[in-house]
C-alpha atoms as a PDB file:
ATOM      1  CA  UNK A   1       0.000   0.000   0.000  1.00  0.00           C
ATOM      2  CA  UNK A   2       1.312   3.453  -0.327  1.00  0.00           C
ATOM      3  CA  UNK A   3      -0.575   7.291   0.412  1.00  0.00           C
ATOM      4  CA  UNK A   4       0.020  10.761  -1.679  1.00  0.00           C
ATOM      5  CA  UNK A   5      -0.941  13.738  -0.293  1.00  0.00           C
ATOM      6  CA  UNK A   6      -1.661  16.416  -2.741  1.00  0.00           C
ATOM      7  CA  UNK A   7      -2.125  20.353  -2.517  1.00  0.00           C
ATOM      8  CA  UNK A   8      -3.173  23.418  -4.798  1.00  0.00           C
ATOM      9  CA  UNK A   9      -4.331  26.597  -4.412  1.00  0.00           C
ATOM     10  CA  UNK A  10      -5.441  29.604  -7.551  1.00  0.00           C
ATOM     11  CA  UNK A  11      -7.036  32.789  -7.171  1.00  0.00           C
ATOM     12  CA  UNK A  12     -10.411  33.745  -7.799  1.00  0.00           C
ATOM     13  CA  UNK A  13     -11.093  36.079 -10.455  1.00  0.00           C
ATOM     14  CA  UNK A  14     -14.284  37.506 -12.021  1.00  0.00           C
ATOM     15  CA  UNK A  15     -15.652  36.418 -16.034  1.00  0.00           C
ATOM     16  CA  UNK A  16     -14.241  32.883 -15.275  1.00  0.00           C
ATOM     17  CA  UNK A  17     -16.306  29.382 -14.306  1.00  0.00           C
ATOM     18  CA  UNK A  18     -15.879  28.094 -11.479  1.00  0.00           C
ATOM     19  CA  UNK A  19     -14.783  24.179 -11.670  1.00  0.00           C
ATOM     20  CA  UNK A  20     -14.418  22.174  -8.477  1.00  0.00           C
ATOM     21  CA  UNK A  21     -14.570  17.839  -8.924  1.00  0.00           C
ATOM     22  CA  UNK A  22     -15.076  18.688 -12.574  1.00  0.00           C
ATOM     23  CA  UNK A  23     -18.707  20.243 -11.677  1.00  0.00           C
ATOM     24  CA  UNK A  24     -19.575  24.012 -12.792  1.00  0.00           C
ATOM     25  CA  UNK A  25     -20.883  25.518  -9.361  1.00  0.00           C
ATOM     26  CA  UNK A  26     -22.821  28.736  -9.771  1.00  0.00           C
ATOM     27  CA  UNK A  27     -20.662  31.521  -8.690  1.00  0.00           C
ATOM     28  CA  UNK A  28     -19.345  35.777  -9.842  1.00  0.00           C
ATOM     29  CA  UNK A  29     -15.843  34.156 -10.101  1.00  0.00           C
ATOM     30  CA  UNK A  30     -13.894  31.240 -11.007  1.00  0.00           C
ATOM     31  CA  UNK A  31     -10.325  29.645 -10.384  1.00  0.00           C
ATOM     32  CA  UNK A  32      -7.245  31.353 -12.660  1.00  0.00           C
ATOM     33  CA  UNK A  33      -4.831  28.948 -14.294  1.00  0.00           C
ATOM     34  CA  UNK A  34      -3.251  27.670 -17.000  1.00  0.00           C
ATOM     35  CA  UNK A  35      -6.309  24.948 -17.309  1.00  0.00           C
ATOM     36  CA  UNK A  36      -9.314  25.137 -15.876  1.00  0.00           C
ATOM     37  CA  UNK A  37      -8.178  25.902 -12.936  1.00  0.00           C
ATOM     38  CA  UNK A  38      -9.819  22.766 -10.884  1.00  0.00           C
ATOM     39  CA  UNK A  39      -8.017  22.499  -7.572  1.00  0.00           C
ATOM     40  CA  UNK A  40      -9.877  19.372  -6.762  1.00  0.00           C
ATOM     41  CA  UNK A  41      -9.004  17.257  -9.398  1.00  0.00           C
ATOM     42  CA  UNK A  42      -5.133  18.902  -9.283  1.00  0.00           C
ATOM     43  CA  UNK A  43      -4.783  17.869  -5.556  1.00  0.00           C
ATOM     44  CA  UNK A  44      -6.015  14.161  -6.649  1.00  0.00           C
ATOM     45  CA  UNK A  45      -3.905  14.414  -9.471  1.00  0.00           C
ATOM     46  CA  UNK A  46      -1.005  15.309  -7.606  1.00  0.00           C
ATOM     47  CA  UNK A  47      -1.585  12.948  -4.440  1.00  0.00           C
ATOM     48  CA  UNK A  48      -1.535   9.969  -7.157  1.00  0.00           C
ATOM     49  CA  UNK A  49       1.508  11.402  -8.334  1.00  0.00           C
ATOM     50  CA  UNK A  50       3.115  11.353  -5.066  1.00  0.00           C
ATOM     51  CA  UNK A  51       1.781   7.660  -4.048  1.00  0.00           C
ATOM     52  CA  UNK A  52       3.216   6.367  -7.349  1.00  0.00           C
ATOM     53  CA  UNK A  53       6.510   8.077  -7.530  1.00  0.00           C
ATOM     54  CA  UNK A  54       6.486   9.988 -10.724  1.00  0.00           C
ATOM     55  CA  UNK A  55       6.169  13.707 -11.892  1.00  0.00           C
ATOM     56  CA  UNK A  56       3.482  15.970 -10.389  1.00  0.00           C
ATOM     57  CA  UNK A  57       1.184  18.304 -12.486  1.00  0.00           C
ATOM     58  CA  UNK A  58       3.916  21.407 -12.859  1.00  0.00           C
ATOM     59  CA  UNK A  59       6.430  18.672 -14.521  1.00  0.00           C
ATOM     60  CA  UNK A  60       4.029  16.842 -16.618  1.00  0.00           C
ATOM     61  CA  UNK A  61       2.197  19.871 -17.585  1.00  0.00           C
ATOM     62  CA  UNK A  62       3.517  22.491 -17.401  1.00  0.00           C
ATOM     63  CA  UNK A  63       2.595  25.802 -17.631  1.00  0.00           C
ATOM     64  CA  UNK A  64       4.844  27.672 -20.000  1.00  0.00           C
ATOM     65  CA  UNK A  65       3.209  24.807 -22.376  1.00  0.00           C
ATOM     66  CA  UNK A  66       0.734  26.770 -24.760  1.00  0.00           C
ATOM     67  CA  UNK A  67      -0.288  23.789 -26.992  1.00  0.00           C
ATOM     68  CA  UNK A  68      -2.346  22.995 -23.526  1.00  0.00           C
ATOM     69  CA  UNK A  69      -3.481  26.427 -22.282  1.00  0.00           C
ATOM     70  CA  UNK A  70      -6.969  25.704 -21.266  1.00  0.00           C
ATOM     71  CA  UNK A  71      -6.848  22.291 -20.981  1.00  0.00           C
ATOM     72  CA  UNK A  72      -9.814  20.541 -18.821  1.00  0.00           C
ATOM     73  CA  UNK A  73      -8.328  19.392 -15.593  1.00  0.00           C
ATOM     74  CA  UNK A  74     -10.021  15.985 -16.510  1.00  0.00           C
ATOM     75  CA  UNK A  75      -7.648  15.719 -18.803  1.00  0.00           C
ATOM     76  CA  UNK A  76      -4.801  15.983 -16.027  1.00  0.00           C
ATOM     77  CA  UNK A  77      -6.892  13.057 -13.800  1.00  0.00           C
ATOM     78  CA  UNK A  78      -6.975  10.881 -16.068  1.00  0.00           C
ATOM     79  CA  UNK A  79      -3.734  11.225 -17.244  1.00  0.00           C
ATOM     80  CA  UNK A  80      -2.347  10.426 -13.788  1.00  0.00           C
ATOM     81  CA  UNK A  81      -5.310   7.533 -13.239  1.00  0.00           C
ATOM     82  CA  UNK A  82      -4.121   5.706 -16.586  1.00  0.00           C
ATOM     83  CA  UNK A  83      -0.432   5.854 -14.923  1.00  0.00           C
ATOM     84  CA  UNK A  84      -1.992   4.411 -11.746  1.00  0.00           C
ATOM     85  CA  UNK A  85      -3.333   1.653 -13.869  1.00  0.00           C
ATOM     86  CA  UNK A  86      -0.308   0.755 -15.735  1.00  0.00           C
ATOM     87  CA  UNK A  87       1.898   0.533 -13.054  1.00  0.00           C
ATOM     88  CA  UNK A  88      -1.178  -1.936 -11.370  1.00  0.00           C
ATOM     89  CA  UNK A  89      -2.279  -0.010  -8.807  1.00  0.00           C
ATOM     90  CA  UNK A  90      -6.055   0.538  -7.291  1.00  0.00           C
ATOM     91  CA  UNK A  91      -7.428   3.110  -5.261  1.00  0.00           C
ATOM     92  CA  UNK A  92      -8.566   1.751  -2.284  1.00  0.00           C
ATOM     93  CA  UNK A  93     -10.119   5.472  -0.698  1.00  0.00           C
ATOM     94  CA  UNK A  94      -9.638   9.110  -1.161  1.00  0.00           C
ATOM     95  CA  UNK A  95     -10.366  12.164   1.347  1.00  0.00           C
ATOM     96  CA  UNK A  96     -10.864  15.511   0.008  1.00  0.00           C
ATOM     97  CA  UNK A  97     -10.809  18.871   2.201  1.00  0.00           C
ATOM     98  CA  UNK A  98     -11.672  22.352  -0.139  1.00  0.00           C
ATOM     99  CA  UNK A  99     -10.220  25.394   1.797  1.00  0.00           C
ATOM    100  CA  UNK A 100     -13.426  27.959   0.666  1.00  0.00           C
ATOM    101  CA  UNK A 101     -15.008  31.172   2.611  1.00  0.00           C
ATOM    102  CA  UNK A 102     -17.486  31.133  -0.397  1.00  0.00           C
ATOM    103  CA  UNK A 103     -19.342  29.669  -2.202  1.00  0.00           C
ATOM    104  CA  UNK A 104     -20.834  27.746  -0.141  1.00  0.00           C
ATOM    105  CA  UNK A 105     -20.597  23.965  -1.956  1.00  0.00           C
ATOM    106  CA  UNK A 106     -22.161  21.081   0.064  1.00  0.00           C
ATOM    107  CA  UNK A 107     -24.825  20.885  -1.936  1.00  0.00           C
ATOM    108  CA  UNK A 108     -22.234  20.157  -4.674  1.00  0.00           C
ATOM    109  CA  UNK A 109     -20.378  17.263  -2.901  1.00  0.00           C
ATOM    110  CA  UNK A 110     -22.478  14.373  -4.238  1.00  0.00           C
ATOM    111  CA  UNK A 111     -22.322  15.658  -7.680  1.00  0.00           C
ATOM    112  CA  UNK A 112     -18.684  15.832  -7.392  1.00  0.00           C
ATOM    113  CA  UNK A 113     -18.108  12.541  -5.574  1.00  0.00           C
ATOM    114  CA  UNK A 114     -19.776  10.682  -8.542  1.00  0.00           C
ATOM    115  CA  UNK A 115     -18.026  12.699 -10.946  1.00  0.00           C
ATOM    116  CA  UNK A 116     -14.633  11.913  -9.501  1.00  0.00           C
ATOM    117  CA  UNK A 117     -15.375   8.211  -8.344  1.00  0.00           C
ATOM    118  CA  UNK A 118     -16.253   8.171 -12.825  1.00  0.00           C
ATOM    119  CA  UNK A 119     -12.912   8.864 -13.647  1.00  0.00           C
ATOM    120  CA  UNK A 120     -10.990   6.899 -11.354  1.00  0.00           C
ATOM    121  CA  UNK A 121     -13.531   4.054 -11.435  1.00  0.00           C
ATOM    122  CA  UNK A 122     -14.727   3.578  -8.106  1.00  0.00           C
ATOM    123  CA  UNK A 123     -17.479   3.895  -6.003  1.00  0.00           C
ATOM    124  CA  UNK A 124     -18.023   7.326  -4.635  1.00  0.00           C
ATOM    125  CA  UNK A 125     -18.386   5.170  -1.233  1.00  0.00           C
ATOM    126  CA  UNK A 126     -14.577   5.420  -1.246  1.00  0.00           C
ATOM    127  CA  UNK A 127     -14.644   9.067  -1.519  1.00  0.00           C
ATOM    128  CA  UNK A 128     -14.518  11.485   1.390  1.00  0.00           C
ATOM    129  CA  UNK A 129     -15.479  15.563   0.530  1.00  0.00           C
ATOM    130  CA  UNK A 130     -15.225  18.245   3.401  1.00  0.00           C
ATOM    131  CA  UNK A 131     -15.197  21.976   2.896  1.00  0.00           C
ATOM    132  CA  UNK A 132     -13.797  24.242   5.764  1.00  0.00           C
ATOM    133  CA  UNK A 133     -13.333  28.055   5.775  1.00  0.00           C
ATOM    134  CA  UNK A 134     -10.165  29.788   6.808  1.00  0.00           C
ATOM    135  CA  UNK A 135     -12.435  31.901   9.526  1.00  0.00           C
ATOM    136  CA  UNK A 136     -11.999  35.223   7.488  1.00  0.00           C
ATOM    137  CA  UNK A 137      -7.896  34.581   7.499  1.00  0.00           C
ATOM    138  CA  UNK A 138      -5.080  34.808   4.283  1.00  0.00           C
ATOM    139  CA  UNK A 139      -6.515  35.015   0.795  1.00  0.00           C
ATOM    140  CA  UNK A 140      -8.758  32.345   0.956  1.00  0.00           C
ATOM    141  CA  UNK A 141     -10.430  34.000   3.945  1.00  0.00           C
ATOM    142  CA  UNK A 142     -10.500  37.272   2.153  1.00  0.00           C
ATOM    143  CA  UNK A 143     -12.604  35.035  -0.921  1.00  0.00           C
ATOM    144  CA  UNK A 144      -9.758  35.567  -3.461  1.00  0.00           C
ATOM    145  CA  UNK A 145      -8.794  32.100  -3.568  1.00  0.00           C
ATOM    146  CA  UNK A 146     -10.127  28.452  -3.173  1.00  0.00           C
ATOM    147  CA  UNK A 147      -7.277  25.639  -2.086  1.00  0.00           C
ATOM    148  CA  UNK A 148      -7.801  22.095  -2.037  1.00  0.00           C
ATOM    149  CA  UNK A 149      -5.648  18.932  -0.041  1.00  0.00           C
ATOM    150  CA  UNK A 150      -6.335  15.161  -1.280  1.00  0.00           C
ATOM    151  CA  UNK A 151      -4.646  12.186  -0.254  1.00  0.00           C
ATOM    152  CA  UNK A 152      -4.949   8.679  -1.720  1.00  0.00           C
ATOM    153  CA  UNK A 153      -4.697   5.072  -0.771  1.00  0.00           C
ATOM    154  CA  UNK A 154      -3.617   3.031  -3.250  1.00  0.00           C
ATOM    155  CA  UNK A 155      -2.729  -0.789  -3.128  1.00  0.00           C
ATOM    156  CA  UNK A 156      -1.505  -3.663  -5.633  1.00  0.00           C
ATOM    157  CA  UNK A 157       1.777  -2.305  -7.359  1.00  0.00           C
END
């Protein structure tokens, strides 16, 4: 067995969507970055990344790379869950904490759960989702930015 913990953070800015677990959650702002800007599937992405061993997001795409300016942060997961399954690995569970003042987004988790639990083919039973605020502290606190930590079981490599 072996864990990854993974972290990201982006500002929020005003004219974008705003894509958390690859779900569009009604909102004045969304996430700047070079993709969409999803900090949920980046800190899965990147807690596979550490649990296998290989490259995180910055390495494998980067952002100085223009061909993929935009690029759906689905893309990224399942770039980094097709790794998982070549090297024969299988998630056994996955806990997700969003760092958010606002928007408010439990009504979103179950959307999101079965949304992630799609791409990395398993049950959203194996997924944990909890938002917490910062209590009105940093940038997050302030609502300019949303962070997200993941970390990831995985077994059979």
């Amino acid at each position: 067995m072996r864990i990854g913990l993974g972290f990201d953070i982006h500002k929020l800015v005003k004219g974008k969507r705003l894509i958390l677990g690859g779900i569009q959650i009604p909102y004045h702002s969304g996430l700047k970055g070079h993709s969409d800007g999803d900090v949920v599937f980046h800190s899965i992405s990147d807690a596979l990344a550490g649990a296998l061993g290989i490259e995180d997001i910055g390495t494998r795409f980067p952002n100085t790379d223009k061909s993929i300016k935009g690029i759906s942060s689905r893309l990224i997961l399942e770039s980094y869950f097709n790794s998982l399954r070549k090297m024969g690995g299988k998630i056994v569970n996955l806990d997700i904490v969003i760092l958010t003042e606002s928007p408010y987004i439990k009504p979103w988790y179950e959307m999101m759960k079965k949304n992630i639990a799609e791409v990395l083919k398993i049950d959203p039973s194996c997924i944990g989702i909890k938002a917490k605020t910062m209590e009105g502290l940093g940038e997050i606190g302030k609502k300019k930015a949303i962070a997200c930590f993941a970390s990831v079981l995985i077994e059979n490599l």
